[in-house]
N, C-alpha and C. Protein backbone atom coordinates (compact mmCIF):
# COMPACT_ATOMS: atom_id res chain seq x y z
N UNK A 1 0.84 -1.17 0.00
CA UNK A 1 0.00 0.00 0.00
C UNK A 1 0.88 1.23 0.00
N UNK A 2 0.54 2.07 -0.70
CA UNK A 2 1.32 3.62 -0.79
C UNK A 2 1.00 4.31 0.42
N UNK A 3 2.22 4.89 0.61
CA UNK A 3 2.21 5.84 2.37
C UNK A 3 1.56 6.66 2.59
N UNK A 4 0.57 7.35 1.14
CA UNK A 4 -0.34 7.63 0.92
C UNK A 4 -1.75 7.92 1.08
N UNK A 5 -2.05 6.26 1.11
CA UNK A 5 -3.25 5.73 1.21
C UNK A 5 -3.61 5.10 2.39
N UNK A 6 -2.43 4.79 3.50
CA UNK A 6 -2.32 4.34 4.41
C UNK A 6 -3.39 4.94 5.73
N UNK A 7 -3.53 6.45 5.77
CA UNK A 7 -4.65 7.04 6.45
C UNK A 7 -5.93 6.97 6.40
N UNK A 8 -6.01 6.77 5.47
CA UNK A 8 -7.14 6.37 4.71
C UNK A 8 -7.89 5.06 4.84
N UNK A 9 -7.06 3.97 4.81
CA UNK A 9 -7.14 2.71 5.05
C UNK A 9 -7.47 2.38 6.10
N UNK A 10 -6.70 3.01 7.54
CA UNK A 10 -6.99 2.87 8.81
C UNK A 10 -7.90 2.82 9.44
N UNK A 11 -8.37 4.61 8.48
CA UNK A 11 -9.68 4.93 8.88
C UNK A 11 -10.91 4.35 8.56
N UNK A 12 -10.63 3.79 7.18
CA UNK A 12 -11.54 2.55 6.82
C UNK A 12 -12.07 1.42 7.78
N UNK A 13 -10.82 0.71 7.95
CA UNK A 13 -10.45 -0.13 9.26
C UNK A 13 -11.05 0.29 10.03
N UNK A 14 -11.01 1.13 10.83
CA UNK A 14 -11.50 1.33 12.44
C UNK A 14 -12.82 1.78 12.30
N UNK A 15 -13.60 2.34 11.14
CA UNK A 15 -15.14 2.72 10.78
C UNK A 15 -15.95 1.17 10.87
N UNK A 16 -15.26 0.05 9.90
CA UNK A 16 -15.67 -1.09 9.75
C UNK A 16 -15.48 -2.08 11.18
N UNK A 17 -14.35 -1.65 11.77
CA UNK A 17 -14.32 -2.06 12.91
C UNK A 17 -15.66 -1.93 14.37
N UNK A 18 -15.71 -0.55 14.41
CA UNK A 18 -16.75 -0.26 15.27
C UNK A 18 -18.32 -0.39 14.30
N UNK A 19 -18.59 -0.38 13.09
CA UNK A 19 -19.45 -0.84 12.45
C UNK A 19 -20.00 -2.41 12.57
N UNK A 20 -18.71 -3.32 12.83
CA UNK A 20 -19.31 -4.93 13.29
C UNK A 20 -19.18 -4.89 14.11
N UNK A 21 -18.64 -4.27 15.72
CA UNK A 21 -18.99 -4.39 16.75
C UNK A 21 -20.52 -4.06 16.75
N UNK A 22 -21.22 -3.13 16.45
CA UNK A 22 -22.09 -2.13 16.87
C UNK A 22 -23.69 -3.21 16.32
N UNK A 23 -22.91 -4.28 15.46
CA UNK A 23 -24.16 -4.83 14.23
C UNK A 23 -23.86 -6.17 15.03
N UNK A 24 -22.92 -7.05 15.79
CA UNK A 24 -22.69 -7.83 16.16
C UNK A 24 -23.48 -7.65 17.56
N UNK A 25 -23.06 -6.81 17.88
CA UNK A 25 -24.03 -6.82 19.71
C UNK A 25 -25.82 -7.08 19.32
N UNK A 26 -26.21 -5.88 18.52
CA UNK A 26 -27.10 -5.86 18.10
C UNK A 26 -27.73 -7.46 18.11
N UNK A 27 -27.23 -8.06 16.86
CA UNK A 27 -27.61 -9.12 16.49
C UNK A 27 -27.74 -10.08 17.55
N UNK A 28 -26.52 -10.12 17.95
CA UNK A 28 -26.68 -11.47 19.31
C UNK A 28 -27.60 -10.96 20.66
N UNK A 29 -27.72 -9.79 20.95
CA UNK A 29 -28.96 -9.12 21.64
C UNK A 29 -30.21 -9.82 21.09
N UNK A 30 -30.13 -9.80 20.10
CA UNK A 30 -31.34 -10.08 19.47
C UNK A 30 -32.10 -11.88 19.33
N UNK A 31 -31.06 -12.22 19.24
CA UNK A 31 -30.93 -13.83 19.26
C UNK A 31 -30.98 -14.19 20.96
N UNK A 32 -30.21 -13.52 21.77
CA UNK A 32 -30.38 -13.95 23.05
C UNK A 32 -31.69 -13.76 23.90
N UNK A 33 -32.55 -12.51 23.23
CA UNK A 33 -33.74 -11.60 23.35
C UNK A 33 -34.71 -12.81 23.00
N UNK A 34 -34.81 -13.50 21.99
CA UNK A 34 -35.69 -14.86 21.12
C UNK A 34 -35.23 -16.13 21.84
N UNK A 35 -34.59 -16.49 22.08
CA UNK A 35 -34.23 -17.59 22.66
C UNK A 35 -34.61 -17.64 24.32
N UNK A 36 -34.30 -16.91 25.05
CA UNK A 36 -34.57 -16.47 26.77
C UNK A 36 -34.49 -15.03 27.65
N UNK A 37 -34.29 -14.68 28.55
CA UNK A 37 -34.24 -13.34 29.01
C UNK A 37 -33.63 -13.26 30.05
N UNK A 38 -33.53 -12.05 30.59
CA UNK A 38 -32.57 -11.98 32.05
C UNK A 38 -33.68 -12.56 33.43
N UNK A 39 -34.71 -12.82 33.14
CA UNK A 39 -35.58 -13.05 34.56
C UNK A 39 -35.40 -14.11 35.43
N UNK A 40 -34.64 -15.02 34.80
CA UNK A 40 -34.21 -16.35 35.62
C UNK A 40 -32.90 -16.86 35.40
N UNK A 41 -32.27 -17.53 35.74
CA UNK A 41 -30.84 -18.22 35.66
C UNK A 41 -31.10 -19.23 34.46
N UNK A 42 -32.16 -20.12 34.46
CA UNK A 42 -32.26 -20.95 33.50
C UNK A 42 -32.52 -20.26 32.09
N UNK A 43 -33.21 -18.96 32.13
CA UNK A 43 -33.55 -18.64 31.00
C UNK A 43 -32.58 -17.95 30.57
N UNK A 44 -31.71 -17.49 31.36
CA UNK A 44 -30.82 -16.33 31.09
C UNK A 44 -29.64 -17.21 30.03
N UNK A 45 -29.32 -18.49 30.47
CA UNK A 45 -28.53 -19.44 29.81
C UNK A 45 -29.23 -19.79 29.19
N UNK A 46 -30.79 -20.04 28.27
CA UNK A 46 -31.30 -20.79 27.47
C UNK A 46 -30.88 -19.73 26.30
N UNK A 47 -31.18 -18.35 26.94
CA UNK A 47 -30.96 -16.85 25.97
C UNK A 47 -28.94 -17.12 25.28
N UNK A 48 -28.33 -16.97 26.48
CA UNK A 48 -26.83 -17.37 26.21
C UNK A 48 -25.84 -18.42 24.83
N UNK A 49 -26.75 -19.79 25.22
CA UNK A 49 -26.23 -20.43 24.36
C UNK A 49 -26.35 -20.30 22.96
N UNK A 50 -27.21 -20.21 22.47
CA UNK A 50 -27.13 -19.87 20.62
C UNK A 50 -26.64 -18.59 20.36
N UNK A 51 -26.54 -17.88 21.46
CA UNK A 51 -26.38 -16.51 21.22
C UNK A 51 -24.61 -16.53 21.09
N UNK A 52 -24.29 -17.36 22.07
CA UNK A 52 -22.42 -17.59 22.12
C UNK A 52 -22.15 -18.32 20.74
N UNK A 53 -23.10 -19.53 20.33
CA UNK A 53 -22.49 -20.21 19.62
C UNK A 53 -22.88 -19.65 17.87
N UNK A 54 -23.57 -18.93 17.85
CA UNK A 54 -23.80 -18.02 16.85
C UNK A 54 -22.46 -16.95 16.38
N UNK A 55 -21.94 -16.52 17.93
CA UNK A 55 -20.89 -15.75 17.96
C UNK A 55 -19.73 -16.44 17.22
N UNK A 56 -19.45 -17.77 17.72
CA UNK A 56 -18.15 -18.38 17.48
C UNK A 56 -18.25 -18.51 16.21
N UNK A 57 -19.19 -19.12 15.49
CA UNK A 57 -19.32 -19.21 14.01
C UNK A 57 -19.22 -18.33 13.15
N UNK A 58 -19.91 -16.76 13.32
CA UNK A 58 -19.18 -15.40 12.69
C UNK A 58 -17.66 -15.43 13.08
N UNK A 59 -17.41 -15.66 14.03
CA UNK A 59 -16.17 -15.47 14.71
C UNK A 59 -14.95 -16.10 13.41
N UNK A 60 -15.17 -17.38 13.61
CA UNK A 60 -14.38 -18.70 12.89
C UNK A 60 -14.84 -18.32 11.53
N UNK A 61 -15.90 -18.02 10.26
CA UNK A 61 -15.88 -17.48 9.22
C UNK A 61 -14.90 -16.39 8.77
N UNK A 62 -14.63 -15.22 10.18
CA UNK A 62 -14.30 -14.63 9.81
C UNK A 62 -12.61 -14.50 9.46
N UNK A 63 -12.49 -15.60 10.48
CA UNK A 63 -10.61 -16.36 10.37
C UNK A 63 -10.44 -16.46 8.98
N UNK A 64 -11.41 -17.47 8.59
CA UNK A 64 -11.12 -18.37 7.63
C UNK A 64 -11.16 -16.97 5.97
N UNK A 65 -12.08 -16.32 6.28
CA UNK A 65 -11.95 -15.16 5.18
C UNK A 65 -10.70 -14.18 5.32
N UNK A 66 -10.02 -14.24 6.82
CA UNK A 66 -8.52 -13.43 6.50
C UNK A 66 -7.68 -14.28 6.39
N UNK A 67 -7.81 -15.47 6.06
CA UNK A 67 -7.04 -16.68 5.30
C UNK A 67 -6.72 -16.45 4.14
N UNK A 68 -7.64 -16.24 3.48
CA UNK A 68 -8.29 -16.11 2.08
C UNK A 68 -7.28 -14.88 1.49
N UNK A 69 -7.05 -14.28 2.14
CA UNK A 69 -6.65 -12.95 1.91
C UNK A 69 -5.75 -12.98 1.49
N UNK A 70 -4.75 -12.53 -0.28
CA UNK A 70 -3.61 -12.31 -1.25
C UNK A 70 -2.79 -11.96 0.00
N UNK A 71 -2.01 -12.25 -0.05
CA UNK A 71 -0.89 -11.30 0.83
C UNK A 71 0.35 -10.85 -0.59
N UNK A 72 0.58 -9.67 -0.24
CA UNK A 72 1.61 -9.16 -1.34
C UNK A 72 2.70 -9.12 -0.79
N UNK A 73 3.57 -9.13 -1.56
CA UNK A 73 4.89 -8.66 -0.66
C UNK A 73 5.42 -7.08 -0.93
N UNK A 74 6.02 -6.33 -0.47
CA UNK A 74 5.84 -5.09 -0.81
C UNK A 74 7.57 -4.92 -1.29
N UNK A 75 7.57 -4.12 -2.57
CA UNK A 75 8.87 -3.70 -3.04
C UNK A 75 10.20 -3.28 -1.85
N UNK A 76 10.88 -3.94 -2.57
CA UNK A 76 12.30 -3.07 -1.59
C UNK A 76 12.23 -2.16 -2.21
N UNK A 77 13.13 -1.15 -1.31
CA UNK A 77 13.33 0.00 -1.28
C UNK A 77 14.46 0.19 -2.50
N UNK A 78 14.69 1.27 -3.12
CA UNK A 78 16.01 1.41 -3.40
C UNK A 78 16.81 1.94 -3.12
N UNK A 79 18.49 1.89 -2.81
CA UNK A 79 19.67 2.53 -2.32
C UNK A 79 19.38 4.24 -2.23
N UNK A 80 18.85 4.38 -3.65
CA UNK A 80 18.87 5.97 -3.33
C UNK A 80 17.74 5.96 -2.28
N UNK A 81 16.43 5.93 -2.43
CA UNK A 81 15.26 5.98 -1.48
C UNK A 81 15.75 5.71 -0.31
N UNK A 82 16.93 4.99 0.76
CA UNK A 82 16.99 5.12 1.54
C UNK A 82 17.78 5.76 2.05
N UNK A 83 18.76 6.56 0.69
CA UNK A 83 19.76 7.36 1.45
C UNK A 83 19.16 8.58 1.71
N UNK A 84 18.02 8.42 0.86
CA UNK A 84 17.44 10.13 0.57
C UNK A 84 16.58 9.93 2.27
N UNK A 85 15.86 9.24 2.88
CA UNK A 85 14.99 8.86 4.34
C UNK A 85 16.13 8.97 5.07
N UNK A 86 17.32 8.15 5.32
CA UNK A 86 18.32 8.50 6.10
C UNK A 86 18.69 9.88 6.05
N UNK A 87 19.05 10.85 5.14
CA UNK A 87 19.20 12.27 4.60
C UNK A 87 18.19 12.70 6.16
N UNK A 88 16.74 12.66 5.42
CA UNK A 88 16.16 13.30 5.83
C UNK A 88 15.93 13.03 7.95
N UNK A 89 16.04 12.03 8.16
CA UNK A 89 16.00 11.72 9.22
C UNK A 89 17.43 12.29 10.47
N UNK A 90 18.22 11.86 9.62
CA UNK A 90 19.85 12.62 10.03
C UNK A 90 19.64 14.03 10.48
N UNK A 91 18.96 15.05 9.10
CA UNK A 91 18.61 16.02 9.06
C UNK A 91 17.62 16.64 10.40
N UNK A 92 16.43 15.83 10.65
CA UNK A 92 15.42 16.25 11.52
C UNK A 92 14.93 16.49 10.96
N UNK A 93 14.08 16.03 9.56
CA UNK A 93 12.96 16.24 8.85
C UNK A 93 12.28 15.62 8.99
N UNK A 94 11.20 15.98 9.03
CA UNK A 94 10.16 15.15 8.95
C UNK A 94 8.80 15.56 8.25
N UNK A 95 8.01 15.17 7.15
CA UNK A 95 7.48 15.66 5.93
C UNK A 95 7.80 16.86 5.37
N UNK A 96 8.85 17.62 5.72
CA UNK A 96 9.18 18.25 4.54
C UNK A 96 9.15 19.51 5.25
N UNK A 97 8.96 19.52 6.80
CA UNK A 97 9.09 20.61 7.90
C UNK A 97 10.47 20.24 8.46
N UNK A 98 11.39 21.24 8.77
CA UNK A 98 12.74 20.68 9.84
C UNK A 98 11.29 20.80 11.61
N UNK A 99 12.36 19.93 12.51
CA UNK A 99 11.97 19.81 13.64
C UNK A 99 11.64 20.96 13.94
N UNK A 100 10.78 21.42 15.02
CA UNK A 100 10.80 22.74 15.46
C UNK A 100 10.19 23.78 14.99
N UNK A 101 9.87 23.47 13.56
CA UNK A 101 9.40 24.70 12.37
C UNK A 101 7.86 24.29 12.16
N UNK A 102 6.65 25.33 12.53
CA UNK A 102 5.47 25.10 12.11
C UNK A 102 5.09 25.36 10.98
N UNK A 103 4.18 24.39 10.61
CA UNK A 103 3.73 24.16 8.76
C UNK A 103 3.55 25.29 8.37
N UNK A 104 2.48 25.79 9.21
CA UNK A 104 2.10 27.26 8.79
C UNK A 104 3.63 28.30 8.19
N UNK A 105 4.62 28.40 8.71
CA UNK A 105 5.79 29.07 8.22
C UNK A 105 6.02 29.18 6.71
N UNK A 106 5.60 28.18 6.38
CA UNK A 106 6.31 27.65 5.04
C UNK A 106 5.02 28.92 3.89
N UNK A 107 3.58 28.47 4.62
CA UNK A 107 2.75 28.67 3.26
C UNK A 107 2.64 28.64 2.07
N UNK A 108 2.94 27.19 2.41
CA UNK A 108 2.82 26.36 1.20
C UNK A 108 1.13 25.43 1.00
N UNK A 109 0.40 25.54 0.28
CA UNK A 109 -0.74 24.55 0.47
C UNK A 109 -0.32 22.83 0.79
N UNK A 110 -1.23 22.28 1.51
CA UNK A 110 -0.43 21.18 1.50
C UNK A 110 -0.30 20.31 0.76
N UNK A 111 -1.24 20.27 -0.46
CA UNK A 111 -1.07 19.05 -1.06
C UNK A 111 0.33 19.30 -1.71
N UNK A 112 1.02 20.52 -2.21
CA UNK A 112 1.98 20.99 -2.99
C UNK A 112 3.11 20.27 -1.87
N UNK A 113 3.52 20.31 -0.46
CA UNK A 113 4.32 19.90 0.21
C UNK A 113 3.86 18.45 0.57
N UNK A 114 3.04 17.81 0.43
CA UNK A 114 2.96 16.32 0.31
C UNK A 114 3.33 15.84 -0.83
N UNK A 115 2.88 16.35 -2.10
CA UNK A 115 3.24 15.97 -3.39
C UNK A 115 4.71 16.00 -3.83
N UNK A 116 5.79 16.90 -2.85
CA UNK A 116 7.03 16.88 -3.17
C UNK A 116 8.04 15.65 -2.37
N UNK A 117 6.94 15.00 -1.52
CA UNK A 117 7.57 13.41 -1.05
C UNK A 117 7.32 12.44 -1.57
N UNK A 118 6.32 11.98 -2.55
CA UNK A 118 5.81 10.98 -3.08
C UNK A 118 7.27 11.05 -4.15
């Protein structure tokens, strides 16, 4: 993935993340709600069990689909590309600000100072 797109991705990630928590409670609420209720011990476990074992089965699908999953391997770097990151790191750069120096200084728009690291 490009260093790029990487924020982006995350944020993807963690939307979809709290998106199947939020649809997962739901659901097994719902299954435990049909099956029994909190008013007794027996019922409370009649509610429990399909509701757990419902869980494990999304659970275990969902292994088996990041199984599934291409894995790429990602390019090496090249000699220059890392002398130029070492450069900059040696330096105290970091995106294209020295340490210490606020973005605002520069006024530069940013995509123009992101676009000169890619």
């Amino acid at each position: 993935m490009d260093a790029h797109h990487r924020g982006k991705a995350s944020g993807a990630n963690n939307t979809v993340r709290e998106i199947g928590g939020a649809l997962g409670t739901a659901v097994l609420s719902s299954v435990f709600v049909h099956y029994g209720s909190p008013r007794g011990p027996q019922d409370f476990v009649d509610g429990m069990r399909p509701a757990i074992w419902i869980g494990v089965a999304v659970v275990l699908v969902g292994a088996l689909c990041a199984l599934a999953i291409p894995r790429t391997v990602t390019a090496k770097r090249t000699p220059a590309a890392e002398e130029q990151e070492n450069e900059r790191t040696r330096l105290g750069v970091s995106n294209g600000h020295p340490q210490g120096r606020p973005a605002q200084d520069r006024r530069a728009p940013v995509g123009a100072v992101c676009a000169r690291w890619r």
